[in-house]
C-alpha atoms as a PDB file:
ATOM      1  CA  UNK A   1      15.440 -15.556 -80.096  1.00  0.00           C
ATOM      2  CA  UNK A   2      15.939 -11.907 -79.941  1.00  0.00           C
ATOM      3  CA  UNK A   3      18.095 -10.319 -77.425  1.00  0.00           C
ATOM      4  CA  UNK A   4      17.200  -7.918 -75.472  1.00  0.00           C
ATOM      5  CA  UNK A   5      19.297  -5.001 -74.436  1.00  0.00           C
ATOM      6  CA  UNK A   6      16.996  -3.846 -71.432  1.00  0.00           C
ATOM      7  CA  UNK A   7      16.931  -6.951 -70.071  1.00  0.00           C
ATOM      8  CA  UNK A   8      20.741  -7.146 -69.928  1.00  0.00           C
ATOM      9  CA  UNK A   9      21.200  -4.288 -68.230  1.00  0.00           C
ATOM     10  CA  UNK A  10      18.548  -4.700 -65.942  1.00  0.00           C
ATOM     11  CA  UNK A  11      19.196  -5.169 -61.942  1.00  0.00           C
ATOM     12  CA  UNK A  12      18.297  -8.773 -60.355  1.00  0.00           C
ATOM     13  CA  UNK A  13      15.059  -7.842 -57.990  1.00  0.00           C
ATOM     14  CA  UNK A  14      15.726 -11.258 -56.234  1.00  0.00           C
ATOM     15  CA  UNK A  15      17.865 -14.128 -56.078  1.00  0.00           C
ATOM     16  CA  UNK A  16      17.010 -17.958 -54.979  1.00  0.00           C
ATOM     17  CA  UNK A  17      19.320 -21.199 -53.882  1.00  0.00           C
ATOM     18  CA  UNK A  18      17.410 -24.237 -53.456  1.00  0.00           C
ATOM     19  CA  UNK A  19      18.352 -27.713 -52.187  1.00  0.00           C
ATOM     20  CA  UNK A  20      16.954 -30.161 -50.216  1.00  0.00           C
ATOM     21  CA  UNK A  21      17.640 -31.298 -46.988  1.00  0.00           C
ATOM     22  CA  UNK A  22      19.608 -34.570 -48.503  1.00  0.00           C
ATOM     23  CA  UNK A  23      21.547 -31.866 -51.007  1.00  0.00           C
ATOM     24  CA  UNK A  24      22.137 -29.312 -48.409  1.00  0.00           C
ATOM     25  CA  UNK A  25      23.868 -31.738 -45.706  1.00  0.00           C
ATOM     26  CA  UNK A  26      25.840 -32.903 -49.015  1.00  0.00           C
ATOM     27  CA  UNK A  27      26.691 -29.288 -49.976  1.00  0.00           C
ATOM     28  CA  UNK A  28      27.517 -28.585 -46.309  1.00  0.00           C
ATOM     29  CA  UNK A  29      29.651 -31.611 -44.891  1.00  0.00           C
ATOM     30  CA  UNK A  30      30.403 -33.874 -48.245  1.00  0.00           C
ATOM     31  CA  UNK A  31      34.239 -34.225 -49.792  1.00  0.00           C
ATOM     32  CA  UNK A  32      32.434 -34.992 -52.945  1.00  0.00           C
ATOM     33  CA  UNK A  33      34.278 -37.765 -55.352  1.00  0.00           C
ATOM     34  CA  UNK A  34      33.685 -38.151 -58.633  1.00  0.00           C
ATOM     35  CA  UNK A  35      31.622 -41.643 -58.740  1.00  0.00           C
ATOM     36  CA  UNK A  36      33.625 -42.604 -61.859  1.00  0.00           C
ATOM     37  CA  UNK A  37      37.347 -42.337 -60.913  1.00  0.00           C
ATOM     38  CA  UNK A  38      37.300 -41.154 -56.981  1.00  0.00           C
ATOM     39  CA  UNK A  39      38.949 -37.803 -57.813  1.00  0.00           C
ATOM     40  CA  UNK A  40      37.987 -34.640 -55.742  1.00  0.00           C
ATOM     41  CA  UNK A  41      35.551 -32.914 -57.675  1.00  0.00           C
ATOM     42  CA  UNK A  42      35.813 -28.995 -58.326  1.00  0.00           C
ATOM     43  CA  UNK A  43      32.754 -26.998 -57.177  1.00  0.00           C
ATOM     44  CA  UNK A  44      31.209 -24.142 -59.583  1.00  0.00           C
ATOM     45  CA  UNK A  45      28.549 -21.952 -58.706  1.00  0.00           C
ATOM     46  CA  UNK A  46      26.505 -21.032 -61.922  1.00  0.00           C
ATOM     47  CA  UNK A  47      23.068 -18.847 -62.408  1.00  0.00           C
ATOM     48  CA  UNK A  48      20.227 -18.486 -64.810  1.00  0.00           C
ATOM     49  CA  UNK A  49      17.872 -15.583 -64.671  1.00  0.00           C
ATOM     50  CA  UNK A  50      14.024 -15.335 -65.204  1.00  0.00           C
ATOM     51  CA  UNK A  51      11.200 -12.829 -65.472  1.00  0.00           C
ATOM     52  CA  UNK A  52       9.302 -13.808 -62.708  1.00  0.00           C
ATOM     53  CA  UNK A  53       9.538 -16.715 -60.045  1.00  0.00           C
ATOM     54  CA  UNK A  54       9.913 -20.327 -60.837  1.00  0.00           C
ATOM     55  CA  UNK A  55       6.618 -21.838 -59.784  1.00  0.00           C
ATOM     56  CA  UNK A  56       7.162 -23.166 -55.557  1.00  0.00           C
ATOM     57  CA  UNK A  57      10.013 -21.125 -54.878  1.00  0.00           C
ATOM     58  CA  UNK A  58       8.911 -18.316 -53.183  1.00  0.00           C
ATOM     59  CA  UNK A  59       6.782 -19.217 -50.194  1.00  0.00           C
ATOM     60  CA  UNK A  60       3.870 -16.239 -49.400  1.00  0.00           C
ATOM     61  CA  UNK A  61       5.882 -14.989 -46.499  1.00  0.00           C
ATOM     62  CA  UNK A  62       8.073 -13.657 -49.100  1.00  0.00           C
ATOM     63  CA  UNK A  63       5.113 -12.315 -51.194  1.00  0.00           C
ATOM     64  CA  UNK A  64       6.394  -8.671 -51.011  1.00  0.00           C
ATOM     65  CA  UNK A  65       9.921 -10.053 -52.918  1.00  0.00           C
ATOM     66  CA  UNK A  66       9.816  -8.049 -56.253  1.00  0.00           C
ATOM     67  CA  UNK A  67      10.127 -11.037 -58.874  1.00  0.00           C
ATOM     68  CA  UNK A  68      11.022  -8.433 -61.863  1.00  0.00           C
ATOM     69  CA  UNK A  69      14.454 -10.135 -62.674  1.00  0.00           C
ATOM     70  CA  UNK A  70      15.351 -13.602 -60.514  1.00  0.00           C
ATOM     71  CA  UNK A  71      18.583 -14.845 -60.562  1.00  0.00           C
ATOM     72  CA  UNK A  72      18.912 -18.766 -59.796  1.00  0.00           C
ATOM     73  CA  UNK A  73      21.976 -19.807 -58.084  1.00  0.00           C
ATOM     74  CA  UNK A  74      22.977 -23.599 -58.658  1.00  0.00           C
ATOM     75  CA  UNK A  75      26.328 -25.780 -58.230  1.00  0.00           C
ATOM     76  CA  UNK A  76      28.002 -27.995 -60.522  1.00  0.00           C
ATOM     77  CA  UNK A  77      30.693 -30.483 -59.779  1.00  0.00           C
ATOM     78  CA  UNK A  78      33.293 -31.062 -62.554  1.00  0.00           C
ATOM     79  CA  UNK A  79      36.058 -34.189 -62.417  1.00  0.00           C
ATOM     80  CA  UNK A  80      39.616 -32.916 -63.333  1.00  0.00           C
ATOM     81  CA  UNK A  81      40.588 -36.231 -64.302  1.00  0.00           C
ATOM     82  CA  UNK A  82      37.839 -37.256 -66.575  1.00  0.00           C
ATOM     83  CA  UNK A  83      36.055 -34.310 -67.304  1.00  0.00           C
ATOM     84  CA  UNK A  84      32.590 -35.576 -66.348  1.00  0.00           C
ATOM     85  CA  UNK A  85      29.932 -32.975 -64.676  1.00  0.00           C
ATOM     86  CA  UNK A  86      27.630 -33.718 -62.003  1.00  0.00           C
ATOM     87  CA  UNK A  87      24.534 -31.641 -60.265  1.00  0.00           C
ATOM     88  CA  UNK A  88      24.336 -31.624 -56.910  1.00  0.00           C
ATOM     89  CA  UNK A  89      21.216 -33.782 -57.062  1.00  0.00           C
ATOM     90  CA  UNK A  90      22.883 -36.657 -58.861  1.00  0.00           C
ATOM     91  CA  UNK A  91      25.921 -36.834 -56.303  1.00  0.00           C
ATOM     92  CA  UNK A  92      24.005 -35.913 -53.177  1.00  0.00           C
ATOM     93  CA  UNK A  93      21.456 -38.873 -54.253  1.00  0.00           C
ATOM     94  CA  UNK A  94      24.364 -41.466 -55.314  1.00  0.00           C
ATOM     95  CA  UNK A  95      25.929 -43.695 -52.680  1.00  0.00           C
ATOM     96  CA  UNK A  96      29.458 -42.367 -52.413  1.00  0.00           C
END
């Protein structure tokens, strides 16, 4: 894939989190553990960036949002002890 310089140095337009309502009270109020060997897990916020919107994220009250450059905002959970990485999804959806 080639890369491309403009892109690089081009401003984000827009930026999107997204959870649901299960993964947002986990974000919010969870210690989270990892499943395998009950050690506190270490939070990382990470980002991936597209030309244009990821279909059902922007609803048409934000229509005017320029979608030139999105960045995506997501959180990963890595164990110290183990090394094993989780999504938010997959702990907020596990039965700690």
């Amino acid at each position: 894939m080639k890369h491309n310089q403009d892109w690089d140095s081009m401003k984000h337009t827009a930026f999107s989190y997204s959870f649901t309502p299960k993964e947002f009270y986990f974000f919010l109020f969870k210690k989270p553990k990892c499943p395998k060997c009950g050690e506190k897990l270490i939070r990382k916020k990470e980002f991936f960036s597209t030309k244009g919107k990821i279909p059902g994220t922007f609803t048409m009250e934000l229509a005017s949002v320029k979608d030139d450059k999105v960045k995506y905002y997501y959180y990963t959970y890595t164990c110290p002890k183990c090394g094993e990485k989780y999504t938010i999804s997959e702990l907020a959806n596990s039965r700690q």
